[in-house]
PDB file of N, CA and C in Angstrom:
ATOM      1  N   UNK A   1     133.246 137.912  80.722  1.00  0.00           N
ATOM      2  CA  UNK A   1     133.454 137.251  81.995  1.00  0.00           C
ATOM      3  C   UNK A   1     132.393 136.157  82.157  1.00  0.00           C
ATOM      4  N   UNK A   2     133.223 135.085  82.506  1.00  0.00           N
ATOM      5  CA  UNK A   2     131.585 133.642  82.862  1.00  0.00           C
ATOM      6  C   UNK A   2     131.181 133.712  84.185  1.00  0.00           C
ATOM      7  N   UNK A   3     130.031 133.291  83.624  1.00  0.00           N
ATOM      8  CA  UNK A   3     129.217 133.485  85.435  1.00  0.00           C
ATOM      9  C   UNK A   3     129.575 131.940  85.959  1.00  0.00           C
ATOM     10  N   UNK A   4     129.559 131.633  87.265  1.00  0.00           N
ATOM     11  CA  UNK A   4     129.853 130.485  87.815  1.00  0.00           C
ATOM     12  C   UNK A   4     128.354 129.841  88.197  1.00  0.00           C
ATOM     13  N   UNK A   5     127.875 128.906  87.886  1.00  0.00           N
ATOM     14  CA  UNK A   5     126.580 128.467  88.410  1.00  0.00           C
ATOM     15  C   UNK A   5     127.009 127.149  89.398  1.00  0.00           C
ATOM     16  N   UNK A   6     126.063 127.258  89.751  1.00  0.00           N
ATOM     17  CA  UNK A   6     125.900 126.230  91.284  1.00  0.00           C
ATOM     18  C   UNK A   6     124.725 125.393  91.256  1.00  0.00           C
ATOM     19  N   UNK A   7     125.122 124.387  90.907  1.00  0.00           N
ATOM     20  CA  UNK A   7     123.525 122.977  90.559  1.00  0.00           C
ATOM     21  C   UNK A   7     123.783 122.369  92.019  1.00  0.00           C
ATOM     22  N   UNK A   8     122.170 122.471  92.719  1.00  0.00           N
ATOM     23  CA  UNK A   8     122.363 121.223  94.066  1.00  0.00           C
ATOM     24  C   UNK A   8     121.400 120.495  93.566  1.00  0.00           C
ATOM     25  N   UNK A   9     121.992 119.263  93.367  1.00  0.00           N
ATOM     26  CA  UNK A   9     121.140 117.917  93.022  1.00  0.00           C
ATOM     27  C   UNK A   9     120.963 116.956  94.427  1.00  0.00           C
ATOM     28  N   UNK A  10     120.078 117.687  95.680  1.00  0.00           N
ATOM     29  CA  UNK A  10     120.396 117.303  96.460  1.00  0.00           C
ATOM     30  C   UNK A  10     118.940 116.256  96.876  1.00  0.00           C
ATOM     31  N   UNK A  11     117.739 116.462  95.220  1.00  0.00           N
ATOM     32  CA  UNK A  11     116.505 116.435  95.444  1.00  0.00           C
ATOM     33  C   UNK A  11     116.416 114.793  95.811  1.00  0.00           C
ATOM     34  N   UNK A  12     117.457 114.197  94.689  1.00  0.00           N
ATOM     35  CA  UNK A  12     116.889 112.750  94.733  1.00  0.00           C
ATOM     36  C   UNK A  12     117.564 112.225  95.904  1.00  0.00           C
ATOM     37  N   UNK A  13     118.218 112.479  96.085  1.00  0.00           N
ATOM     38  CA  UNK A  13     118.351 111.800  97.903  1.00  0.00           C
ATOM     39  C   UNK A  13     117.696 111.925  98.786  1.00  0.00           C
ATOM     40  N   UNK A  14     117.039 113.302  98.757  1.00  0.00           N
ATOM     41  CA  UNK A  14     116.009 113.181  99.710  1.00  0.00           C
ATOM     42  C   UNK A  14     114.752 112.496  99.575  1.00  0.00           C
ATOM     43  N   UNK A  15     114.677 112.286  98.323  1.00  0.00           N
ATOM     44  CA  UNK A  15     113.472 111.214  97.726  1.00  0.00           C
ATOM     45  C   UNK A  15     114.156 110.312  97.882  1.00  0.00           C
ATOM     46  N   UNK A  16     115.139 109.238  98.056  1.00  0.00           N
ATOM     47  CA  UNK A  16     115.800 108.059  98.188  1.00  0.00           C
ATOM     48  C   UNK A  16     115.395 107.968  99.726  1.00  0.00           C
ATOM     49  N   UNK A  17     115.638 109.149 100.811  1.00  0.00           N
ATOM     50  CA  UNK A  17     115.801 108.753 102.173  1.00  0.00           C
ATOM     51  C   UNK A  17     113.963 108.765 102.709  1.00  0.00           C
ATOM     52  N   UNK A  18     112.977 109.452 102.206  1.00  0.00           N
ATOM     53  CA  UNK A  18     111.631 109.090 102.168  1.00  0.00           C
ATOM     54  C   UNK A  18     111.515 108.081 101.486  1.00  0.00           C
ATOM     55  N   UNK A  19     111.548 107.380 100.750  1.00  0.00           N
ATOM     56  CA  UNK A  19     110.971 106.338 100.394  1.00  0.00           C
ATOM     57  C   UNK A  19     111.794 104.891 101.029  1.00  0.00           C
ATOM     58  N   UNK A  20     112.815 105.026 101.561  1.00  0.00           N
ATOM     59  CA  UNK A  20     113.259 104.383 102.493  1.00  0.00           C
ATOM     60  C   UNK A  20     112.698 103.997 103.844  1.00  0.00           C
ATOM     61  N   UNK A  21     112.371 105.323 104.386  1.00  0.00           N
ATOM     62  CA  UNK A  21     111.668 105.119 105.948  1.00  0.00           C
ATOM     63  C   UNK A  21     110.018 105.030 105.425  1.00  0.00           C
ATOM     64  N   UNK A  22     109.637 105.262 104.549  1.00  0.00           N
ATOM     65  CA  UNK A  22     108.225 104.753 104.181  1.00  0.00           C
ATOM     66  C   UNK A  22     108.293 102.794 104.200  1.00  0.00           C
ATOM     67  N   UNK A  23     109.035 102.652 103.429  1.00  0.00           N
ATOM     68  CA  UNK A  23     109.262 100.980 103.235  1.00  0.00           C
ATOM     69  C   UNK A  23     109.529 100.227 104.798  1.00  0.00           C
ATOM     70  N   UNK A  24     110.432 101.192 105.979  1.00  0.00           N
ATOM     71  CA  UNK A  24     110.379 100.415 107.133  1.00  0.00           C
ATOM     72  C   UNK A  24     109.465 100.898 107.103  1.00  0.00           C
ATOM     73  N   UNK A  25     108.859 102.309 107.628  1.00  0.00           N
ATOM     74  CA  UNK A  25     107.459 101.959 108.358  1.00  0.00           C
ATOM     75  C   UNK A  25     106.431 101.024 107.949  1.00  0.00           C
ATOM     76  N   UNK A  26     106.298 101.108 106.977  1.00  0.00           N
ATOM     77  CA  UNK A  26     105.157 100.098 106.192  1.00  0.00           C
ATOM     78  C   UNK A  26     105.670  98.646 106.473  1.00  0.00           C
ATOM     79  N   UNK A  27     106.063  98.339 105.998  1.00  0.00           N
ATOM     80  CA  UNK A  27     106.933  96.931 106.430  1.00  0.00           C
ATOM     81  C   UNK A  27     106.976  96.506 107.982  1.00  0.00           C
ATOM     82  N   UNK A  28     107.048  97.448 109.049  1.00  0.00           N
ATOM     83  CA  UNK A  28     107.301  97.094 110.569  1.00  0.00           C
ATOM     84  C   UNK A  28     108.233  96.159 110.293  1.00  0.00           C
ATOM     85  N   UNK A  29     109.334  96.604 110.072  1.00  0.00           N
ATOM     86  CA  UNK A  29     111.267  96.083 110.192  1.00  0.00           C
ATOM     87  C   UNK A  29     111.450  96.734 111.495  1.00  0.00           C
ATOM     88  N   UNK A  30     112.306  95.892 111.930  1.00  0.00           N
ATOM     89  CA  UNK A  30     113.260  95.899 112.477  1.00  0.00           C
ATOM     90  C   UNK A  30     114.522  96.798 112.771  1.00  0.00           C
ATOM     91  N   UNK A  31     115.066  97.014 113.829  1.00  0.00           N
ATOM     92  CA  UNK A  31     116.688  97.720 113.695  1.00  0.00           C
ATOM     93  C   UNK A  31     117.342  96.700 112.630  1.00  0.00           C
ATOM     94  N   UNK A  32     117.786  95.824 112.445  1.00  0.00           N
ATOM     95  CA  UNK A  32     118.770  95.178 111.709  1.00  0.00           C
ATOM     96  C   UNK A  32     118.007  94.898 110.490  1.00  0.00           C
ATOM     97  N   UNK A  33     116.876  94.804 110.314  1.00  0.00           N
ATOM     98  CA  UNK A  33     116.222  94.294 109.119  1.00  0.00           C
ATOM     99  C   UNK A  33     116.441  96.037 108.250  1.00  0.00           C
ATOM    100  N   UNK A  34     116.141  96.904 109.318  1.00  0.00           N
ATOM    101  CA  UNK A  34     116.395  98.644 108.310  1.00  0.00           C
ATOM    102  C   UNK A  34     117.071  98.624 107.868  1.00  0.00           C
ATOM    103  N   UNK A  35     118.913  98.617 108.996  1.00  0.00           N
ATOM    104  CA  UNK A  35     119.766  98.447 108.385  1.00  0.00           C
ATOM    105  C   UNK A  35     120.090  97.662 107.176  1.00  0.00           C
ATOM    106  N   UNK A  36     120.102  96.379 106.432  1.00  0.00           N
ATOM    107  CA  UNK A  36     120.222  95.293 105.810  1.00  0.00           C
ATOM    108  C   UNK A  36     119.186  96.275 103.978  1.00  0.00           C
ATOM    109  N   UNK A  37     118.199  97.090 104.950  1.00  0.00           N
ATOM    110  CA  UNK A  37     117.321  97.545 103.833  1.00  0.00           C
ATOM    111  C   UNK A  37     117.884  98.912 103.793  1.00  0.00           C
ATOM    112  N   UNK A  38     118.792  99.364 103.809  1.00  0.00           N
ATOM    113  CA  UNK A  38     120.042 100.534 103.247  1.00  0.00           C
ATOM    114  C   UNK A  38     120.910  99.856 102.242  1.00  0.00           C
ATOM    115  N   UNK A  39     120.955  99.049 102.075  1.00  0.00           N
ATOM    116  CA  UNK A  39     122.379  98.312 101.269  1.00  0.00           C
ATOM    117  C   UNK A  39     120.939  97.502 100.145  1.00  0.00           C
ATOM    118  N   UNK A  40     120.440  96.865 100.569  1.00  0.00           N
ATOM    119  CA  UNK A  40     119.654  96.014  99.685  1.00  0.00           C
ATOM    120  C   UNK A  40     118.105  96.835  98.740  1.00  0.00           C
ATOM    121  N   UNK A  41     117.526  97.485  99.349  1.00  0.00           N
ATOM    122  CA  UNK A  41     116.708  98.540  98.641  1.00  0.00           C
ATOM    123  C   UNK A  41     117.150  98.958  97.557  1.00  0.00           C
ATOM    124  N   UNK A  42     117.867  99.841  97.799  1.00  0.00           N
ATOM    125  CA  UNK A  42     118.684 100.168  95.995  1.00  0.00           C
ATOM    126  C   UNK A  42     119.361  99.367  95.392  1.00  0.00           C
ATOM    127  N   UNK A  43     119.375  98.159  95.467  1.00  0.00           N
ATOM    128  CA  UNK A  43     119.976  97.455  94.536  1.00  0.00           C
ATOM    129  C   UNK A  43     118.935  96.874  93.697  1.00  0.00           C
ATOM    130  N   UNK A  44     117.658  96.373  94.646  1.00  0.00           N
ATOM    131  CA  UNK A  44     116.467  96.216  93.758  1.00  0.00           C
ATOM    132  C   UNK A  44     115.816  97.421  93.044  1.00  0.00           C
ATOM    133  N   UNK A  45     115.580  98.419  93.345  1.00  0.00           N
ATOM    134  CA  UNK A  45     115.647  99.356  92.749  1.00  0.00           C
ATOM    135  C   UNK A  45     115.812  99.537  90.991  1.00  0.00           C
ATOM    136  N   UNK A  46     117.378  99.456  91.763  1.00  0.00           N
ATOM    137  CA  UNK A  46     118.380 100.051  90.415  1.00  0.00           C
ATOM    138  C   UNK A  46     117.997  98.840  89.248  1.00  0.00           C
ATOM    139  N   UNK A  47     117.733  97.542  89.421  1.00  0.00           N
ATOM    140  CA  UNK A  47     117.678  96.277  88.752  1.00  0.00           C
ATOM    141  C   UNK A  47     116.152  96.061  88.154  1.00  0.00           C
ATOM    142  N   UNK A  48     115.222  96.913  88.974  1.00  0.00           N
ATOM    143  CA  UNK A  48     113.785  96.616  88.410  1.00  0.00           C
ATOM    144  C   UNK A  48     113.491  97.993  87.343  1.00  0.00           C
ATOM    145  N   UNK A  49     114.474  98.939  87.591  1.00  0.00           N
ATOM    146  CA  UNK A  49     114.508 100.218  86.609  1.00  0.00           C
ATOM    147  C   UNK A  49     115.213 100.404  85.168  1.00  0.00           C
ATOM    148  N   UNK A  50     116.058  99.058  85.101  1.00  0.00           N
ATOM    149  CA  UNK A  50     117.720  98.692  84.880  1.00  0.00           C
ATOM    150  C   UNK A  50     116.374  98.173  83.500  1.00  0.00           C
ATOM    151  N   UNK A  51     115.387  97.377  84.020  1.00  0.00           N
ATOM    152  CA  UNK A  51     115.113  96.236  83.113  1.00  0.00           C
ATOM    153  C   UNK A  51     113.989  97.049  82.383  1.00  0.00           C
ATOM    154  N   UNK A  52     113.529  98.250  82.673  1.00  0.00           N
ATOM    155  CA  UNK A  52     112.545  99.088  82.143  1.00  0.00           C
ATOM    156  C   UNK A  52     112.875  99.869  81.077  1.00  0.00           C
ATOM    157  N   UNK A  53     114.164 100.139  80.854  1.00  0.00           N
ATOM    158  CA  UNK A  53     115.168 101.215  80.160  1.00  0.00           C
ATOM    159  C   UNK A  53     115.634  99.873  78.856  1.00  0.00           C
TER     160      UNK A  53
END
């Protein structure tokens, strides 16, 4: 009989959503500038990690 396992990979998001509100706080953004830095943050991200690999 197989056992069923259960992976929560729920770690790196929560490291995505701290290092998010670290960058507004540090930064002193804005409501719309936060927002704008949900969509645009990880794209630099993904592109400065992209070029390390």
């Amino acid at each position: 009989m197989d056992k069923i396992r259960i992976e929560q990979h729920g770690f790196t998001g929560v490291v995505w959503v701290i290092g998010w509100l670290f960058s507004i706080g540090f930064l002193q953004m804005g409501f719309w500038k936060a927002i704008l830095a949900i969509i645009v943050w990880p794209y630099f991200l993904g592109s400065h990690f992209a070029a390390l690999v």
